[in-house]
N, C-alpha and C. Protein backbone atom coordinates (compact mmCIF):
# COMPACT_ATOMS: atom_id res chain seq x y z
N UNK A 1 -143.08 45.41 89.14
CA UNK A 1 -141.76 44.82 89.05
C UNK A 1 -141.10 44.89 90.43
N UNK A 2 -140.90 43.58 90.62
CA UNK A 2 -139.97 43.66 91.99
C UNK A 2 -138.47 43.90 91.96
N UNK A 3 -137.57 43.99 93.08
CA UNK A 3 -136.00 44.31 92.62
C UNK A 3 -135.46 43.22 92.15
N UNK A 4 -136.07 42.36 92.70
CA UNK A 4 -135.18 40.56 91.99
C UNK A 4 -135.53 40.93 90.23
N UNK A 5 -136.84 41.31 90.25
CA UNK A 5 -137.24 40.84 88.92
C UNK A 5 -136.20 42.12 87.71
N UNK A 6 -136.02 43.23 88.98
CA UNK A 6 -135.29 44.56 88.05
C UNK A 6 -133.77 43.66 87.98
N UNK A 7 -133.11 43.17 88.78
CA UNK A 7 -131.55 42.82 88.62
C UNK A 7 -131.66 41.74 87.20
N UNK A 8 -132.95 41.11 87.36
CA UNK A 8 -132.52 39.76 86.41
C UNK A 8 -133.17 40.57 84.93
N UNK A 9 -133.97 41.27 84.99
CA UNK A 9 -134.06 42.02 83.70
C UNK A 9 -132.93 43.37 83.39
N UNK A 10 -131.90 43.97 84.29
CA UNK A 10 -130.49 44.48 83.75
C UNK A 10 -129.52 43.35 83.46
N UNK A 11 -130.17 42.10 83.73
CA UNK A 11 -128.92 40.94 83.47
C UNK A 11 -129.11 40.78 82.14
N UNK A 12 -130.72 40.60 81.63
CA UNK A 12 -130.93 39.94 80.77
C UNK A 12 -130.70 41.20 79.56
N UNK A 13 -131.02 42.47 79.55
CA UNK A 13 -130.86 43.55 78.78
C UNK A 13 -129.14 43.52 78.25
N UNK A 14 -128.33 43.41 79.55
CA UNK A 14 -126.71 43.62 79.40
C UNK A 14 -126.27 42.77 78.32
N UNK A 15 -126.68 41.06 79.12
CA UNK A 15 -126.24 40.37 78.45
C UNK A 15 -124.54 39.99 79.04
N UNK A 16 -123.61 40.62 79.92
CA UNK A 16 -122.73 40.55 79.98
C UNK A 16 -122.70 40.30 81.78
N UNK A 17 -123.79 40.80 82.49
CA UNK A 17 -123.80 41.21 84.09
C UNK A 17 -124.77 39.46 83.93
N UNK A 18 -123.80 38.71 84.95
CA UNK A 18 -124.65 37.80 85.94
C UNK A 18 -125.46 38.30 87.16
N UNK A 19 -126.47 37.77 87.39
CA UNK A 19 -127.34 38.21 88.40
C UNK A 19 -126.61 38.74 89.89
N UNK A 20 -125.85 38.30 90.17
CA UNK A 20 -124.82 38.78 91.64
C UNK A 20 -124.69 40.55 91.01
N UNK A 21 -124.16 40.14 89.91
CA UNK A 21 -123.61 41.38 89.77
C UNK A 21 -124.20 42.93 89.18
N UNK A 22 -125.63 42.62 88.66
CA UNK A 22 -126.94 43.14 88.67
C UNK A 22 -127.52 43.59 89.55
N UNK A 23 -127.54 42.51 90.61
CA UNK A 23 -128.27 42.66 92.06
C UNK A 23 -126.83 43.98 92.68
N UNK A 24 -126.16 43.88 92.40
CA UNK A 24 -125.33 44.78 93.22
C UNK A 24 -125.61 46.07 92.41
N UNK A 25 -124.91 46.61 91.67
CA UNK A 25 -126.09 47.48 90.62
C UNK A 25 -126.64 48.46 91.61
N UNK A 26 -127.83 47.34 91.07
CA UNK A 26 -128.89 47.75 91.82
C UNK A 26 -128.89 48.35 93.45
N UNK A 27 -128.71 48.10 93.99
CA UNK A 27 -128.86 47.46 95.43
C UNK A 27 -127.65 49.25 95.89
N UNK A 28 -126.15 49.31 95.10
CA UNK A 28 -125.35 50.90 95.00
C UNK A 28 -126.26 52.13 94.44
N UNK A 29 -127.39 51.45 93.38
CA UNK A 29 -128.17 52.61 93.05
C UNK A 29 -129.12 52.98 94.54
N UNK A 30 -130.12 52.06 94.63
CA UNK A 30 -131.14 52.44 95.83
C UNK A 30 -130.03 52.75 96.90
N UNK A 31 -129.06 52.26 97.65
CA UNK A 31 -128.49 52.69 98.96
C UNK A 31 -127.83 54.36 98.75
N UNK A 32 -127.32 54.85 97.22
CA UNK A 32 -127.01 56.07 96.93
C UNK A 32 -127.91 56.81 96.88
N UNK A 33 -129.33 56.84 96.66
CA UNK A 33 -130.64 57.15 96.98
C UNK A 33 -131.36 57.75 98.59
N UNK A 34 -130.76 56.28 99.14
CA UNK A 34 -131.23 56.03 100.58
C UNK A 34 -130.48 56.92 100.90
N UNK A 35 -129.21 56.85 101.28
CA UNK A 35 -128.05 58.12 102.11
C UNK A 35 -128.45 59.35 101.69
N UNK A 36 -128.50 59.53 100.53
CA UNK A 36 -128.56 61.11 100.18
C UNK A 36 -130.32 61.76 101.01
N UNK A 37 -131.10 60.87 100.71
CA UNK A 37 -132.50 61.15 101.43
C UNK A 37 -132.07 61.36 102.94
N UNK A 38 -131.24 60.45 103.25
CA UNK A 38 -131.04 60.15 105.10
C UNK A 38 -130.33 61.44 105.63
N UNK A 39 -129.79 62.18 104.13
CA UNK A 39 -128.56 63.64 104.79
C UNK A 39 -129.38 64.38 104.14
N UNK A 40 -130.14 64.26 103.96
CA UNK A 40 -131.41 66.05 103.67
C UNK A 40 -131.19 66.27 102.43
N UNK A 41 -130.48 65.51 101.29
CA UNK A 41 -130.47 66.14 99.96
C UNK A 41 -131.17 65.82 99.36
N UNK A 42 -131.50 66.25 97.87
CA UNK A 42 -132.42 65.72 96.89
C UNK A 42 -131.70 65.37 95.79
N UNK A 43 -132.71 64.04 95.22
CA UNK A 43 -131.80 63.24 94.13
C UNK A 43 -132.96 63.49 93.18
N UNK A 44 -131.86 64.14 92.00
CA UNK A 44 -132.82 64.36 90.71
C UNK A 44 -132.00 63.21 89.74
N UNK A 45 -133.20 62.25 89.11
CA UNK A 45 -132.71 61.97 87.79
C UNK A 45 -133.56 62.11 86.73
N UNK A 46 -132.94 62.59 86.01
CA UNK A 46 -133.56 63.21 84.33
C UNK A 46 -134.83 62.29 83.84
N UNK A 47 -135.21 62.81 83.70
CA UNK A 47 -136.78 62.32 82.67
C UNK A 47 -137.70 60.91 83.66
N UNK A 48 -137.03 60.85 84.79
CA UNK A 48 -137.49 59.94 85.55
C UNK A 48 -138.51 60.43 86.39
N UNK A 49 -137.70 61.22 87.39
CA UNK A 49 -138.64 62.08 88.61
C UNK A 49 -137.08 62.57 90.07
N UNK A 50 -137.94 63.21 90.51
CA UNK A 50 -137.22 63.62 92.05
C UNK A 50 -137.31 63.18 93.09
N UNK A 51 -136.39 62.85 94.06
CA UNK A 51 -136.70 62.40 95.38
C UNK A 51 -135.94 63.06 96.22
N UNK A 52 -137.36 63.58 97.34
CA UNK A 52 -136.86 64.81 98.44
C UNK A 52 -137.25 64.77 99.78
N UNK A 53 -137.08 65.21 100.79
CA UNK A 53 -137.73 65.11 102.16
C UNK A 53 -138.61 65.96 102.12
N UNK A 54 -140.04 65.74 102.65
CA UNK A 54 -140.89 67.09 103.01
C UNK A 54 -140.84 66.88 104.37
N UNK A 55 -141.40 67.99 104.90
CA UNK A 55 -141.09 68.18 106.53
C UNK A 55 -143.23 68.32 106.90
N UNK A 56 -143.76 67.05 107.59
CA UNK A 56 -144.87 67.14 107.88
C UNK A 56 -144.99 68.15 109.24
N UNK A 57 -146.06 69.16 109.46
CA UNK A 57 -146.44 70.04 110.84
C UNK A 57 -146.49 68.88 112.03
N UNK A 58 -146.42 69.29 113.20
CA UNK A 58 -146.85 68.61 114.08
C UNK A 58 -148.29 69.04 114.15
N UNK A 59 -149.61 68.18 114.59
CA UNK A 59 -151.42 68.33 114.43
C UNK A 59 -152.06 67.47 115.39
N UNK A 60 -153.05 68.16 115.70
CA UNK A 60 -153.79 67.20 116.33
C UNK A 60 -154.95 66.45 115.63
N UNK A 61 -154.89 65.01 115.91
CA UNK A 61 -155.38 64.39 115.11
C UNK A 61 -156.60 63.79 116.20
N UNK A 62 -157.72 62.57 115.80
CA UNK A 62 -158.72 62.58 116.63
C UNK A 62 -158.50 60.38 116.49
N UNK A 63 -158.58 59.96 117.31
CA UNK A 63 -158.36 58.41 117.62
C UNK A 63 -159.99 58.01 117.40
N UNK A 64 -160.10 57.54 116.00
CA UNK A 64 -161.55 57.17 115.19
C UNK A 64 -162.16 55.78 116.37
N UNK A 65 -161.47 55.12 116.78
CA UNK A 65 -161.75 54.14 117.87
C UNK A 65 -162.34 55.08 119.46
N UNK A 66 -162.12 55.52 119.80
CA UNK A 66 -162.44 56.23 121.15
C UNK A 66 -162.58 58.01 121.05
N UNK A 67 -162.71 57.97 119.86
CA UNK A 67 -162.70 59.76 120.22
C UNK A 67 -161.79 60.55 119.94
N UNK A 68 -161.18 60.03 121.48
CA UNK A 68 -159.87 61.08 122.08
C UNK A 68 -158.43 61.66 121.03
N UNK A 69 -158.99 63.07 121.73
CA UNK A 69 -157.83 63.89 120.67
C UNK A 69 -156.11 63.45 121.34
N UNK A 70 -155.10 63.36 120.10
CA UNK A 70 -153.83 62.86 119.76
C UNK A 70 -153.19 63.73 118.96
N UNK A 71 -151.86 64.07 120.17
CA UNK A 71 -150.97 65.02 119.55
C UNK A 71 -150.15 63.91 118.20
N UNK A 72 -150.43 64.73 117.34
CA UNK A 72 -148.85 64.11 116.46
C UNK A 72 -147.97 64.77 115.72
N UNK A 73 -146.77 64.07 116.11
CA UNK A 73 -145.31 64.90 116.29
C UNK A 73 -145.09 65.44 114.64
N UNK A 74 -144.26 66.43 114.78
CA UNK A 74 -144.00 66.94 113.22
C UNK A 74 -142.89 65.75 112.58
N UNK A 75 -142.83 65.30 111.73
CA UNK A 75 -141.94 64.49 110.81
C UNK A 75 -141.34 64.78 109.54
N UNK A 76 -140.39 64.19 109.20
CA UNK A 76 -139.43 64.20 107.84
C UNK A 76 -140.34 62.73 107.12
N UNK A 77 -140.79 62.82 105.96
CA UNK A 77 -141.08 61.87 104.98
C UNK A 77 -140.55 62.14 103.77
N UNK A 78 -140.05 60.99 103.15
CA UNK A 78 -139.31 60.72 101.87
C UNK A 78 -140.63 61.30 100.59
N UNK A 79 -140.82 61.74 100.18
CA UNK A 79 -141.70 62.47 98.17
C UNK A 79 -141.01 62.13 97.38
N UNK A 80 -141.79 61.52 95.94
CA UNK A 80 -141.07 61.38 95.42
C UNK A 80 -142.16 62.12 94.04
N UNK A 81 -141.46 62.75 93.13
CA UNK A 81 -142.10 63.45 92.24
C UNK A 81 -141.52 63.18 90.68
N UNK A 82 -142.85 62.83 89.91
CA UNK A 82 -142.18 62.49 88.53
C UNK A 82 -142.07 63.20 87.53
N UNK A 83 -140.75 62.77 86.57
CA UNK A 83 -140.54 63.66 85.43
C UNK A 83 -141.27 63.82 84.76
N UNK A 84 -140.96 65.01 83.96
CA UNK A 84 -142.29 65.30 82.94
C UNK A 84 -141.99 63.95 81.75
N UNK A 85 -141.06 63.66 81.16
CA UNK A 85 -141.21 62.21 80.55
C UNK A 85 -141.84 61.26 80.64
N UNK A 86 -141.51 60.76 82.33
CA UNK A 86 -142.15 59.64 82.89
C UNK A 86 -143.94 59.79 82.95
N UNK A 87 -144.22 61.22 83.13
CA UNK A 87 -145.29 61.52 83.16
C UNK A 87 -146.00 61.31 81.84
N UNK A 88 -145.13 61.76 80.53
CA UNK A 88 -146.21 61.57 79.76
C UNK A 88 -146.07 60.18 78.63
N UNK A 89 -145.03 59.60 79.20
CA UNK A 89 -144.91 57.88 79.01
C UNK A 89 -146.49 57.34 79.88
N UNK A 90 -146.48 57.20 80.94
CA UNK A 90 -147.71 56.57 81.60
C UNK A 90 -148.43 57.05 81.01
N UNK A 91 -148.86 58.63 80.54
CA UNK A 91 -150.06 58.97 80.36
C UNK A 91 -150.37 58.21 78.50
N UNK A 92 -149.64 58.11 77.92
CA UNK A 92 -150.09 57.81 76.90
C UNK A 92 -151.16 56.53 76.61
């Protein structure tokens, strides 16, 4: 499911939200998401899953084209981890 396809299926669920106003929705959910990830916090929602920063080491890694060993820098990446619900919805 893409986000167009998520706004026009909360349009079509509501029944009351035209697509502008779906797409916006949407669009306050992910950017309340985005900021809170961008300021180091973690966003829990219930029966869904978590989303958190992990902090990768800095390593040396090896350049599969030429060999040569490559420092790489330590980084912040976005995880995202699922609820036990969501978990055992898929698994069924």
């Amino acid at each position: 499911m893409t986000k167009s396809e998520l706004c026009e299926h909360l349009g079509e669920i509501t029944g009351t939200l035209n697509k502008k106003e779906a797409e916006l929705i949407v669009n306050t959910i992910f950017d309340g998401i985005r900021d809170a990830l961008a300021a180091g916090e973690r966003v829990e929602i219930r029966g869904f899953g978590s989303f958190s920063i992990r902090e990768r080491d800095a390593r040396m890694a090896r350049n599969p084209k030429t060999g040569e060993s490559v420092n790489i820098d330590g980084k912040k990446v976005p995880f995202f981890k699922t609820g036990k619900e969501l978990k055992e919805l898929v698994d069924q």
